[in-house]
Protein backbone atom coordinates (compact mmCIF):
# COMPACT_ATOMS: atom_id res chain seq x y z
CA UNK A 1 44.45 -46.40 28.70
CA UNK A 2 46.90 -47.41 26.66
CA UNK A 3 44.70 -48.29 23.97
CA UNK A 4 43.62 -44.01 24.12
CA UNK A 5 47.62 -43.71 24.01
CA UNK A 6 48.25 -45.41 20.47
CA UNK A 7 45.00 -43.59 19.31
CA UNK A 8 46.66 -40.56 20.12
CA UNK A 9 50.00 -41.49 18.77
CA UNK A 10 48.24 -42.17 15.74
CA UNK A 11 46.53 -39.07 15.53
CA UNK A 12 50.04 -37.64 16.02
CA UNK A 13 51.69 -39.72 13.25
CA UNK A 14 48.82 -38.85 10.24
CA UNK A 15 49.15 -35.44 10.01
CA UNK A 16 53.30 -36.04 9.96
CA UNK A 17 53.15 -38.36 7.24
CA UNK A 18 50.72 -36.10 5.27
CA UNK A 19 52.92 -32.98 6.16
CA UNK A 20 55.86 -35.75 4.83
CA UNK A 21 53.37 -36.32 1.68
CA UNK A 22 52.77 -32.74 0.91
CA UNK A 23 56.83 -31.46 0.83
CA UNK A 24 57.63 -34.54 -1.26
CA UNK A 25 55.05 -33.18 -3.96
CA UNK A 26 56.16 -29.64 -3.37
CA UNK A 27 59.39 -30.66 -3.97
CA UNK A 28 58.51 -32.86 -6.76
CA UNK A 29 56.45 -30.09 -8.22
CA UNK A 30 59.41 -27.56 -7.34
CA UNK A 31 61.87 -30.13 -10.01
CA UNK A 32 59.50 -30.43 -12.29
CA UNK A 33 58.71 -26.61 -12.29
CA UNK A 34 63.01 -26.26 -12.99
CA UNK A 35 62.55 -28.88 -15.13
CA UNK A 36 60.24 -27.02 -17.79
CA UNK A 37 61.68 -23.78 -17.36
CA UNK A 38 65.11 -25.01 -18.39
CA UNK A 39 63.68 -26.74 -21.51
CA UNK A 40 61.54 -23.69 -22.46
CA UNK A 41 64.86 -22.04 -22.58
CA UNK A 42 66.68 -24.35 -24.46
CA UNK A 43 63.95 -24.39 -26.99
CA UNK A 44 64.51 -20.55 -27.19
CA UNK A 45 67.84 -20.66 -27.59
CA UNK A 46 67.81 -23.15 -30.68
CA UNK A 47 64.84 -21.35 -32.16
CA UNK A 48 67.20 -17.92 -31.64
CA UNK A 49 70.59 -19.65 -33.16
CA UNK A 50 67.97 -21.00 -36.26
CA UNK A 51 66.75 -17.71 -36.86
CA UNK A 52 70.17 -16.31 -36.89
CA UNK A 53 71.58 -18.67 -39.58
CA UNK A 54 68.22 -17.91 -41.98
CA UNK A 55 69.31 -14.24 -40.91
CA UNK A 56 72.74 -14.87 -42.44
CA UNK A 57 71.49 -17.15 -45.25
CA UNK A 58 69.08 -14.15 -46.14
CA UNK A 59 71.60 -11.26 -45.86
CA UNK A 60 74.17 -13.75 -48.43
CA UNK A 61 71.28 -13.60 -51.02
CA UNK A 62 70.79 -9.79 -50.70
CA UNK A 63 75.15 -9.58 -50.90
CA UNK A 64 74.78 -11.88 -54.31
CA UNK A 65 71.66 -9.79 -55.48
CA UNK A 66 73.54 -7.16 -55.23
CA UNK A 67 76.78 -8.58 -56.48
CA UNK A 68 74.51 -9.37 -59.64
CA UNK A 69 73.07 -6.04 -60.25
CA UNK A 70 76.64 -4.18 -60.27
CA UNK A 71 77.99 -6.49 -62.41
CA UNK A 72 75.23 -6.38 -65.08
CA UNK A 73 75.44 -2.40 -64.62
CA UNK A 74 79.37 -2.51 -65.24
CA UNK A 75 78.74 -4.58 -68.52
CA UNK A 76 76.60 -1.89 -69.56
CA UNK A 77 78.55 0.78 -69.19
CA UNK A 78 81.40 -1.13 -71.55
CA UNK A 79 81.27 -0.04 -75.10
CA UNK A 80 79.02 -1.06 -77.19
CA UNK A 81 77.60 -4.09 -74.19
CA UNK A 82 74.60 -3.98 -72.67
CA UNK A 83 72.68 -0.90 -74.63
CA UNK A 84 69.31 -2.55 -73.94
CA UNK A 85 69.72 -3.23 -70.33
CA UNK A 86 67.99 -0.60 -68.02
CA UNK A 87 69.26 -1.00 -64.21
CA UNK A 88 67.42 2.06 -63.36
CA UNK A 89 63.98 0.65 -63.86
């Protein structure tokens, strides 16, 4: 008999330990799950703040562009400077 006893206390004890098994890779899974998602949104928070600064680097050449245009159009309106220069296309 009490060798049918530790058989059944063994039967008892597998399905804990795989039930034990099972949460610690949920769990494991769960963290790891966390893990990635914070990373993914790290990386989409650097590749935002890079975007802005080629944004701003971008909108500084436009400002000197433009900066450059309205001073070649000044010059030509000065007497007698800039007669062949066409801003107007």
């Amino acid at each position: 008999m009490k060798a049918r006893g530790v058989s059944q206390g063994v039967m008892l004890l597998i399905p804990l330990l795989t039930l034990r098994a099972s949460k610690n890779h949920m769990s494991t899974s769960a963290a790891s799950n966390v893990s990635s998602a914070q990373s993914d949104a790290l990386s989409q928070q650097i590749g935002i703040a890079l975007l802005k600064k080629q944004q701003d680097a971008v909108k500084a050449q436009g400002a000197a562009v433009v900066q450059l245009l309205q001073t070649a159009a000044n010059l030509s309106k000065a007497a007698g400077k800039g007669d062949g220069f066409d801003a107007m296309g």
